[in-house]
Protein backbone atom coordinates (compact mmCIF):
# COMPACT_ATOMS: atom_id res chain seq x y z
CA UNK A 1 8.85 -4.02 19.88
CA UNK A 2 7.10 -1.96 22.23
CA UNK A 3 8.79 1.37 22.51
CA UNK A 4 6.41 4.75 22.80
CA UNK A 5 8.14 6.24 20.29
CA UNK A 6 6.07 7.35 17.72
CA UNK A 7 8.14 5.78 14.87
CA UNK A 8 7.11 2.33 16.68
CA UNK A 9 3.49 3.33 17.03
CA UNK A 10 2.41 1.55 14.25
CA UNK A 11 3.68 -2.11 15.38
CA UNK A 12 0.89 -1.82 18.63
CA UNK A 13 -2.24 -1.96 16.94
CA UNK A 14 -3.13 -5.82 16.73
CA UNK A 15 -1.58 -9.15 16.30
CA UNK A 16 -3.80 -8.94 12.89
CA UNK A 17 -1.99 -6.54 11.55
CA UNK A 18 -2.49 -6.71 7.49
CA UNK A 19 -0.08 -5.42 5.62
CA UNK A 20 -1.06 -4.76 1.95
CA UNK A 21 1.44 -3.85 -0.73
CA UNK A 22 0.25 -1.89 -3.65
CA UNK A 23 2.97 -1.94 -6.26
CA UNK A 24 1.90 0.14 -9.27
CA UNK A 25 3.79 2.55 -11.82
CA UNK A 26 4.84 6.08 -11.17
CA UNK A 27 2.61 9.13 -11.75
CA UNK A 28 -0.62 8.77 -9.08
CA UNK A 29 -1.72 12.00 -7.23
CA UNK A 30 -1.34 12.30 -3.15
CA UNK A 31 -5.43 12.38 -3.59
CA UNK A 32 -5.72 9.37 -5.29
CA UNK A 33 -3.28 7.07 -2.87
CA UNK A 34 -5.62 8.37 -0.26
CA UNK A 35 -8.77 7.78 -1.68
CA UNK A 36 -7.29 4.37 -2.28
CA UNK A 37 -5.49 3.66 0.82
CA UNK A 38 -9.31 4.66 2.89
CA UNK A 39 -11.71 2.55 0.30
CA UNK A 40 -9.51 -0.50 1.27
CA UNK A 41 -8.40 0.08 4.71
CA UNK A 42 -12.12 0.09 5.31
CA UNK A 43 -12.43 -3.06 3.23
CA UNK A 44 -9.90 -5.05 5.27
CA UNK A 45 -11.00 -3.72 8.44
CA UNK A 46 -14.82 -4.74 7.87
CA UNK A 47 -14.04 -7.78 6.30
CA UNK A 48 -11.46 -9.06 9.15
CA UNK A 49 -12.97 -7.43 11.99
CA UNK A 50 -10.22 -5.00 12.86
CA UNK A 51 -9.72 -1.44 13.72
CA UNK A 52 -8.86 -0.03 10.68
CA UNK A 53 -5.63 1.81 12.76
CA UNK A 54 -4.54 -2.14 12.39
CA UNK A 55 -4.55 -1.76 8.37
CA UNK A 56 -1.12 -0.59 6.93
CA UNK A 57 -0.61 0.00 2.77
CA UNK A 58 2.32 0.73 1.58
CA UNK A 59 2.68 1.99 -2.11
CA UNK A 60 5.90 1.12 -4.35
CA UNK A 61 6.08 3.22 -6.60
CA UNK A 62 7.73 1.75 -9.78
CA UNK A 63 9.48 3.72 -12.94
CA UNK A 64 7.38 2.78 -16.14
CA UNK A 65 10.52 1.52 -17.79
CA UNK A 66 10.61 -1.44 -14.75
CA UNK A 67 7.61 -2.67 -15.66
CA UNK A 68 6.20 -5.09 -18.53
CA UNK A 69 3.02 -6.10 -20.00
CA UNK A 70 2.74 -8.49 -22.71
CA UNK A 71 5.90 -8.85 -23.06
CA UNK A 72 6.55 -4.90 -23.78
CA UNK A 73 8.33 -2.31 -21.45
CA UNK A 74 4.80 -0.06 -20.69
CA UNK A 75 7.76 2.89 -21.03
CA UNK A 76 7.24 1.90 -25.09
CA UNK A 77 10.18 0.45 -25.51
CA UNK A 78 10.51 -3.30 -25.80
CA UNK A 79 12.16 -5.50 -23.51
C-alpha cells in the first residue's frame, strides 16, 4: 500500500508498526488524549527501538452505558 497520498502516509513508517488501542469511556479532553497518546508513543518507541512516527493509538471512545464493572452498568444502572 504505497500510494503518496497523504491518507496512506501512515502505512510507510516501519514494518514495526504498533498499533495500540485505548478503549476507555466517553468524556476525556483533546489535552488529555494528547498528553496520553505522547507519554506512550514515547514509551513504545524507546522500548522497541522505533521512530515514534511508527507508533499509532487509536482511542474508542465508548458510551458509559456500554460498559460494566462488577457486574454494574458504570452509567448506574444495572445490567
Amino acid at each position: 500500500m504505497v500510494r503518496n497520498q497523504n491518507k496512506f502516509k501512515i502505512f510507510h513508517h516501519s514494518s514495526y508498526m504498533p498499533i495500540i488501542t485505548i478503549q476507555m469511556s466517553e468524556g476525556r479532553t483533546i489535552e488529555q488524549k494528547k498528553t496520553v497518546a505522547s507519554a506512550i508513543t514515547q514509551t513504545v518507541a524507546n522500548t522497541f527501538s522505533i521512530d515514534p512516527a511508527a507508533v499509532i493509538i487509536l482511542f474508542q471512545e465508548l458510551p458509559r452505558e456500554c460498559i460494566a464493572k462488577g457486574g454494574e452498568l458504570v452509567s448506574g444502572g444495572k445490567q
